[in-house]
N, C-alpha and C. Protein backbone atom coordinates (compact mmCIF):
# COMPACT_ATOMS: atom_id res chain seq x y z
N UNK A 1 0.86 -1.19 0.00
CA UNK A 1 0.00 0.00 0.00
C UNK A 1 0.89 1.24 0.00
N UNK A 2 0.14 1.71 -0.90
CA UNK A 2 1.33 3.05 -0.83
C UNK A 2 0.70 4.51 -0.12
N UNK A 3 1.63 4.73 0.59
CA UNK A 3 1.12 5.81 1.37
C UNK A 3 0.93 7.59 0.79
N UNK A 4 -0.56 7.76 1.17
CA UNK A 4 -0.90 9.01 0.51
C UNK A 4 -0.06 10.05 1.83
N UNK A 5 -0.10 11.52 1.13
CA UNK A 5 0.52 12.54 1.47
C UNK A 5 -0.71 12.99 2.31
N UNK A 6 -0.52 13.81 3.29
CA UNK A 6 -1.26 14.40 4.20
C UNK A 6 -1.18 15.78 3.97
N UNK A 7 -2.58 16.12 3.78
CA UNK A 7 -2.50 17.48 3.49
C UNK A 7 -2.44 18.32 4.39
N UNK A 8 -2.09 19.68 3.83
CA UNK A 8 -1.37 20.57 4.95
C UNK A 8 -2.37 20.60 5.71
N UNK A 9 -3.69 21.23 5.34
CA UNK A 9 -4.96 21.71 6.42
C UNK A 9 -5.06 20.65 7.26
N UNK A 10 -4.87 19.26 7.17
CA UNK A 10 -5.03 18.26 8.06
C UNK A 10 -3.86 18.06 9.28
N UNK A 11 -2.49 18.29 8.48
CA UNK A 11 -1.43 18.28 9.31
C UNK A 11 -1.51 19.60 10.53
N UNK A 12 -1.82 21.00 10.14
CA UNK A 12 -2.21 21.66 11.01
C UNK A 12 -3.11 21.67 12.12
N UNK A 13 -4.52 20.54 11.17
CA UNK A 13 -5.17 20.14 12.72
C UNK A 13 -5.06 18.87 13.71
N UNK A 14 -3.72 18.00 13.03
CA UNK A 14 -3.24 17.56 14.17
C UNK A 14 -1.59 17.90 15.18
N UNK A 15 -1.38 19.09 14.39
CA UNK A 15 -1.16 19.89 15.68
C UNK A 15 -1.02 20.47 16.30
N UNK A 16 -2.77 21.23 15.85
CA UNK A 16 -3.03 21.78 17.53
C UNK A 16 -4.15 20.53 18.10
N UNK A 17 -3.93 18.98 17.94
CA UNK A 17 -5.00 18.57 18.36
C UNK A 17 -4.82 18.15 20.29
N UNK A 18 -3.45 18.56 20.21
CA UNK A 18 -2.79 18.22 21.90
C UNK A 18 -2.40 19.53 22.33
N UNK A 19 -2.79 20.36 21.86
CA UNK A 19 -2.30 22.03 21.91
C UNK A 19 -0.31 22.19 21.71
N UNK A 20 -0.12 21.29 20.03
CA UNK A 20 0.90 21.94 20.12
C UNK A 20 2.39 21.09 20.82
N UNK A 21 1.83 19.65 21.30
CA UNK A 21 2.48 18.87 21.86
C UNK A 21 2.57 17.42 21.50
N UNK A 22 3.68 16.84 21.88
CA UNK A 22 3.98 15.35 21.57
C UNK A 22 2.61 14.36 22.00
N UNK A 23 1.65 13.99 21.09
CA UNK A 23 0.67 12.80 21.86
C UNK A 23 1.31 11.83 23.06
N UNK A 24 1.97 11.73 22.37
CA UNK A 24 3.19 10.62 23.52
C UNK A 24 4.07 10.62 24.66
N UNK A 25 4.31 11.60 24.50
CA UNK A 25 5.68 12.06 25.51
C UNK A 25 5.18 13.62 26.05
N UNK A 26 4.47 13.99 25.46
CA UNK A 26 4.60 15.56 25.72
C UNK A 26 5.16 16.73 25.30
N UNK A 27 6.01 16.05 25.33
CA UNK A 27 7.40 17.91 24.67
C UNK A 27 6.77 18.19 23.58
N UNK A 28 6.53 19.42 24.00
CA UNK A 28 6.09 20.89 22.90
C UNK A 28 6.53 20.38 21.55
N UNK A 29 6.26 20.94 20.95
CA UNK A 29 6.38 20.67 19.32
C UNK A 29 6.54 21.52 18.80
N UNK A 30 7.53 22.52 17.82
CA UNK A 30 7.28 23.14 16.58
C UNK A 30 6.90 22.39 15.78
N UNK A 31 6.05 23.13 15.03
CA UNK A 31 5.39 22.97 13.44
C UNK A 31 6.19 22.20 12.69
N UNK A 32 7.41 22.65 12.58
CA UNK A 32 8.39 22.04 11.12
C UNK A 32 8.78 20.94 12.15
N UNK A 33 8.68 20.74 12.99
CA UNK A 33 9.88 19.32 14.10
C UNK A 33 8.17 18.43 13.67
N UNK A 34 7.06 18.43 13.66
CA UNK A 34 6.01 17.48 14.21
C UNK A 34 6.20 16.14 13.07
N UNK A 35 5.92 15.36 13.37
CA UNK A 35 6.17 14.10 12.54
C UNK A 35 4.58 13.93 13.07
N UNK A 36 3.60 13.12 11.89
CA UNK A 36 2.34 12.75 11.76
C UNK A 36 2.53 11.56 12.11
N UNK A 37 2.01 10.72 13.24
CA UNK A 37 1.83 9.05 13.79
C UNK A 37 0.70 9.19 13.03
N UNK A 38 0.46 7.28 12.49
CA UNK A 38 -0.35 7.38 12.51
C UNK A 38 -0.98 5.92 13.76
N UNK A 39 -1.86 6.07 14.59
CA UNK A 39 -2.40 5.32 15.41
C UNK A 39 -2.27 3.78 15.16
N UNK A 40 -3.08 3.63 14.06
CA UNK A 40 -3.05 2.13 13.48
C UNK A 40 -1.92 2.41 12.51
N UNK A 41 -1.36 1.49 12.37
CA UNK A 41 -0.50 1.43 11.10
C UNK A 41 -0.84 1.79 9.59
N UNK A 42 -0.18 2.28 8.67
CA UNK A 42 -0.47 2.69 7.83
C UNK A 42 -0.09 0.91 6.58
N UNK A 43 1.31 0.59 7.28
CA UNK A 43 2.15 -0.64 6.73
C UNK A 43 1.52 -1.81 7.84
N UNK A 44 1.26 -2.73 7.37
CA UNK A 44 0.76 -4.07 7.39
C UNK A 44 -0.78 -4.10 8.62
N UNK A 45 -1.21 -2.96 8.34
CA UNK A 45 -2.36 -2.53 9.45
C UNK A 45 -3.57 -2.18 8.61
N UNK A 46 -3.08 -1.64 7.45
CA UNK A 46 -3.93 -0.40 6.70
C UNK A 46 -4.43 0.51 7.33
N UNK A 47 -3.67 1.31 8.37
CA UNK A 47 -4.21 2.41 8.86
C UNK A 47 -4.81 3.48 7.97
N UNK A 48 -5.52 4.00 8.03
CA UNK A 48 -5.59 5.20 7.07
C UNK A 48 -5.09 7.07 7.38
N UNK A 49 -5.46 8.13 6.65
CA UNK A 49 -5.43 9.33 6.97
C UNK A 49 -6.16 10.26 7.54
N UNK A 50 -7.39 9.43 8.07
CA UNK A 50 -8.42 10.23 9.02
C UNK A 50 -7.46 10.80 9.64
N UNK A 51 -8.04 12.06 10.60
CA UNK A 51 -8.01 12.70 11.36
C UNK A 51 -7.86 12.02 12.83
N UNK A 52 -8.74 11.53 12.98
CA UNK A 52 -8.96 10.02 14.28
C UNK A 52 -7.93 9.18 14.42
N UNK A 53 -7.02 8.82 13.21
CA UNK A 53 -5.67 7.95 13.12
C UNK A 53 -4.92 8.57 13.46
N UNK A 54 -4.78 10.03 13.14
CA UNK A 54 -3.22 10.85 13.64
C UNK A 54 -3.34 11.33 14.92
N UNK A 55 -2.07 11.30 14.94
CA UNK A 55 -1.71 11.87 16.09
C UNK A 55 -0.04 12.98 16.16
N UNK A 56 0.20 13.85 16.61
CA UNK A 56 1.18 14.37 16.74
C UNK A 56 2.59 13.72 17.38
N UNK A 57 3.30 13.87 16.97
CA UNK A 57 4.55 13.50 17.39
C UNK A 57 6.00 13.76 17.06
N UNK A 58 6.70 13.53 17.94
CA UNK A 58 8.31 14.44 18.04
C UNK A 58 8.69 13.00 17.38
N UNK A 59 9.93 13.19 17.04
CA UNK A 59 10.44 12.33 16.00
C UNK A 59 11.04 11.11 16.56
N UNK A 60 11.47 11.28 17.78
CA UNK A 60 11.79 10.21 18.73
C UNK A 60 10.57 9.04 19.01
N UNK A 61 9.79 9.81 19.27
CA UNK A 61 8.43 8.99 20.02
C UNK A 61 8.15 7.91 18.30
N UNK A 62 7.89 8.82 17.44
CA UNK A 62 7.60 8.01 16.14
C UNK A 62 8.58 7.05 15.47
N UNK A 63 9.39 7.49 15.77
CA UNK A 63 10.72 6.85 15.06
C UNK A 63 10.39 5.64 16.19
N UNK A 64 10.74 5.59 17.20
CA UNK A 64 10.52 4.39 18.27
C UNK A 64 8.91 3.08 18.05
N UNK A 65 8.16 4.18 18.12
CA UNK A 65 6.55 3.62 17.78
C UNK A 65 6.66 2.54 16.32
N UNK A 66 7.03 3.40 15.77
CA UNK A 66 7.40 2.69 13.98
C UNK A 66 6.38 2.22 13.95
N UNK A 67 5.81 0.70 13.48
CA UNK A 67 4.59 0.40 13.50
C UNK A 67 3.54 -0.22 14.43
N UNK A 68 3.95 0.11 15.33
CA UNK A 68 3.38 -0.90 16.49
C UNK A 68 2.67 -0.36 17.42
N UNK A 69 1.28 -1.16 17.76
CA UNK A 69 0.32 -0.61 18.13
C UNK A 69 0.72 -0.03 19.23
N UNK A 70 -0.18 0.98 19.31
CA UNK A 70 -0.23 1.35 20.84
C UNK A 70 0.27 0.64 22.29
N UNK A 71 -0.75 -0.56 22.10
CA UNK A 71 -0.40 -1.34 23.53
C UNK A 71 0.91 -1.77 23.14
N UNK A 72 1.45 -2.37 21.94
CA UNK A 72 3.02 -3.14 21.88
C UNK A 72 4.03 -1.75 21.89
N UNK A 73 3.70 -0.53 21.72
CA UNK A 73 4.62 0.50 22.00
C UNK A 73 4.57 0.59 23.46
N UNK A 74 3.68 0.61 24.27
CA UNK A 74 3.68 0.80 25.77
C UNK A 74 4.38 -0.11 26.27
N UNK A 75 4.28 -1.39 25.46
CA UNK A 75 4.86 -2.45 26.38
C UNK A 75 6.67 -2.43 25.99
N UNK A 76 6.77 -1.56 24.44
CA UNK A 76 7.92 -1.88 24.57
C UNK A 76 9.21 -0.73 25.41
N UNK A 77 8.23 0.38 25.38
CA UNK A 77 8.57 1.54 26.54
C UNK A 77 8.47 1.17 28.32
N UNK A 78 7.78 -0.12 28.59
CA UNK A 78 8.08 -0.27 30.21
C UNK A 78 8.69 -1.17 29.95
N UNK A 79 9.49 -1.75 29.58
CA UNK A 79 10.42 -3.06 28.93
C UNK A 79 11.47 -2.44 28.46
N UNK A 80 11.77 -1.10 28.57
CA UNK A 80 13.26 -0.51 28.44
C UNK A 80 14.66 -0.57 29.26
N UNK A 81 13.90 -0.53 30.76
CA UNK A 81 14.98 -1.10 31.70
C UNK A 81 15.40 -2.12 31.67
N UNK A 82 14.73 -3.02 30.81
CA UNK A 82 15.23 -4.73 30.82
C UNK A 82 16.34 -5.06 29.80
N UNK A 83 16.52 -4.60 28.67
CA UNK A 83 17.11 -4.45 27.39
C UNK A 83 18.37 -3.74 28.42
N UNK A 84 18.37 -2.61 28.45
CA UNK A 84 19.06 -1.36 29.28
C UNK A 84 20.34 -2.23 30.00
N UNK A 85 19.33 -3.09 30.90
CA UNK A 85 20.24 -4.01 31.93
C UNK A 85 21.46 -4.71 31.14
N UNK A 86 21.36 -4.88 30.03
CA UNK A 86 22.22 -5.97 29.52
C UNK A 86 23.43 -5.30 28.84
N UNK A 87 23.27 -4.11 28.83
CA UNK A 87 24.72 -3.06 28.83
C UNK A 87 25.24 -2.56 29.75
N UNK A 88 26.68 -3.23 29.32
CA UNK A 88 27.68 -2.76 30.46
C UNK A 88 28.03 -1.08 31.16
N UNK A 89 27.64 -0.13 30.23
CA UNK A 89 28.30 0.92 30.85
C UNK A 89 26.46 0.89 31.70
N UNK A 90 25.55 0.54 31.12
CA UNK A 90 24.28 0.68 32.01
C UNK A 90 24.37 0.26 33.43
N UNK A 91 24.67 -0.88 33.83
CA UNK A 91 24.94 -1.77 34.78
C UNK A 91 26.05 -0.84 35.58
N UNK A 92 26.91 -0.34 35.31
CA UNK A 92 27.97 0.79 36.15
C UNK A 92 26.91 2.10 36.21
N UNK A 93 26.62 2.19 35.21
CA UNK A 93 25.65 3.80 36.06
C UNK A 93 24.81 3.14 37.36
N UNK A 94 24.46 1.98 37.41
CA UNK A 94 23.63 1.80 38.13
C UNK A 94 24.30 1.06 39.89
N UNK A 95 25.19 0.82 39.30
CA UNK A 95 26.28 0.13 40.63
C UNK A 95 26.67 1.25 41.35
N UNK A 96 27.12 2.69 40.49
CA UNK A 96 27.32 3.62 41.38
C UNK A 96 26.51 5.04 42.06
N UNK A 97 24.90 4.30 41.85
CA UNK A 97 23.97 5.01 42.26
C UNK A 97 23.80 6.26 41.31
N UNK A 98 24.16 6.63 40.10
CA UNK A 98 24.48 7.08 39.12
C UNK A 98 22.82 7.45 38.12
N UNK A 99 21.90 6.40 38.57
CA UNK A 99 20.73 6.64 37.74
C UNK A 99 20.24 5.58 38.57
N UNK A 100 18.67 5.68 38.57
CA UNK A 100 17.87 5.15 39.06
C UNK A 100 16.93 4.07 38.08
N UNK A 101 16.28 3.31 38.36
CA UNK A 101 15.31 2.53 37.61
C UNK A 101 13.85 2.77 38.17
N UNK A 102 12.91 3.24 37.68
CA UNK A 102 11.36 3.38 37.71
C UNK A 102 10.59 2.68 36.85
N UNK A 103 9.90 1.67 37.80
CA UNK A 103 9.45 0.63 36.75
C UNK A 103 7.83 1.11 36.84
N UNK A 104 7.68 2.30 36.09
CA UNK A 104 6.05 2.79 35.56
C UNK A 104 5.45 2.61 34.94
N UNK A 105 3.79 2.53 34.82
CA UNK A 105 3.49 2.61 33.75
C UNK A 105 3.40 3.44 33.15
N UNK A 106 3.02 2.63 31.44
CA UNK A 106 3.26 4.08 30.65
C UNK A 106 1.74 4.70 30.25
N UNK A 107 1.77 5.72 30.34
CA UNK A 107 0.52 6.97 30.04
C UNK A 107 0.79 7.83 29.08
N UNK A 108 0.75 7.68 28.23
CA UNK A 108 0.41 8.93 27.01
C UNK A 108 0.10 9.59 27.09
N UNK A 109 0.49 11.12 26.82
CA UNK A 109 0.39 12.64 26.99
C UNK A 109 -1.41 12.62 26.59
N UNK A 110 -1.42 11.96 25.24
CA UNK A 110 -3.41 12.38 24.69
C UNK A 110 -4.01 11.44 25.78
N UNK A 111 -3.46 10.34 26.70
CA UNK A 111 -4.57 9.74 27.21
C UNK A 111 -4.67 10.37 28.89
N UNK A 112 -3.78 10.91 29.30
CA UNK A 112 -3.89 12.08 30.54
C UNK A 112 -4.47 13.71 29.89
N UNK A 113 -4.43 14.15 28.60
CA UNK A 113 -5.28 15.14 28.08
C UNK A 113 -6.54 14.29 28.37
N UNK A 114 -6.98 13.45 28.11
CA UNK A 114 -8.92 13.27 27.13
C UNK A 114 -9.18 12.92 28.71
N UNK A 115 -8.09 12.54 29.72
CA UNK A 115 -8.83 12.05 31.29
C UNK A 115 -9.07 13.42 31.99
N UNK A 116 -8.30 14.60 31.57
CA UNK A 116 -8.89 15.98 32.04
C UNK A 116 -9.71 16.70 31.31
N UNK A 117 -10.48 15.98 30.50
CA UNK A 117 -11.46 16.59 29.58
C UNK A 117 -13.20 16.09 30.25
């Protein structure tokens, strides 16, 4: 499937659809930095270009997400300390009290927006 272009008027209304911020993570967004998620996959999902599919995002969060749903992105974001563990300079930040481990869950910036709505 080949992926259609998103038009500008659409790209503008997703983002101000978080006022302007990462769906995911949070951090603010300029205009030219926003990368368009799309929710469902576009590649082996057939997500489409509704409005309802996108979501805003910093290039990290998307680049990471790549195609994977929601719940398998959450899971693979509280499953970071585990990977983490198996590098050595990781394992010394952590021997010398150097960084901490917080094993949270994960909450999405739009799903703590729509719970104060």
């Amino acid at each position: 499937m080949s992926r259609k272009q998103i038009a500008q008027k659409i790209r503008k209304q997703v983002y101000e659809k978080y006022n302007r911020h990462c769906a995911y993570c949070g951090c603010e967004l300029k205009y030219k930095d926003m990368e368009v998620d799309h929710v469902i996959p576009v590649y082996g999902k057939d997500g489409g270009n509704d409005i309802d599919n996108l979501l805003p995002s910093c290039r990290m969060c998307n680049f990471y997400k790549s195609t994977f749903t929601l719940e398998d992105y959450r899971k693979n974001l509280e499953s970071l300390h585990e990977r983490l563990q198996k590098l050595f300079i990781y394992r010394m930040a952590m021997k010398y009290g150097l960084i901490t481990e917080h094993k949270n869950k994960v909450v999405f910036y739009f799903e703590k927006e729509q719970n104060n709505d």
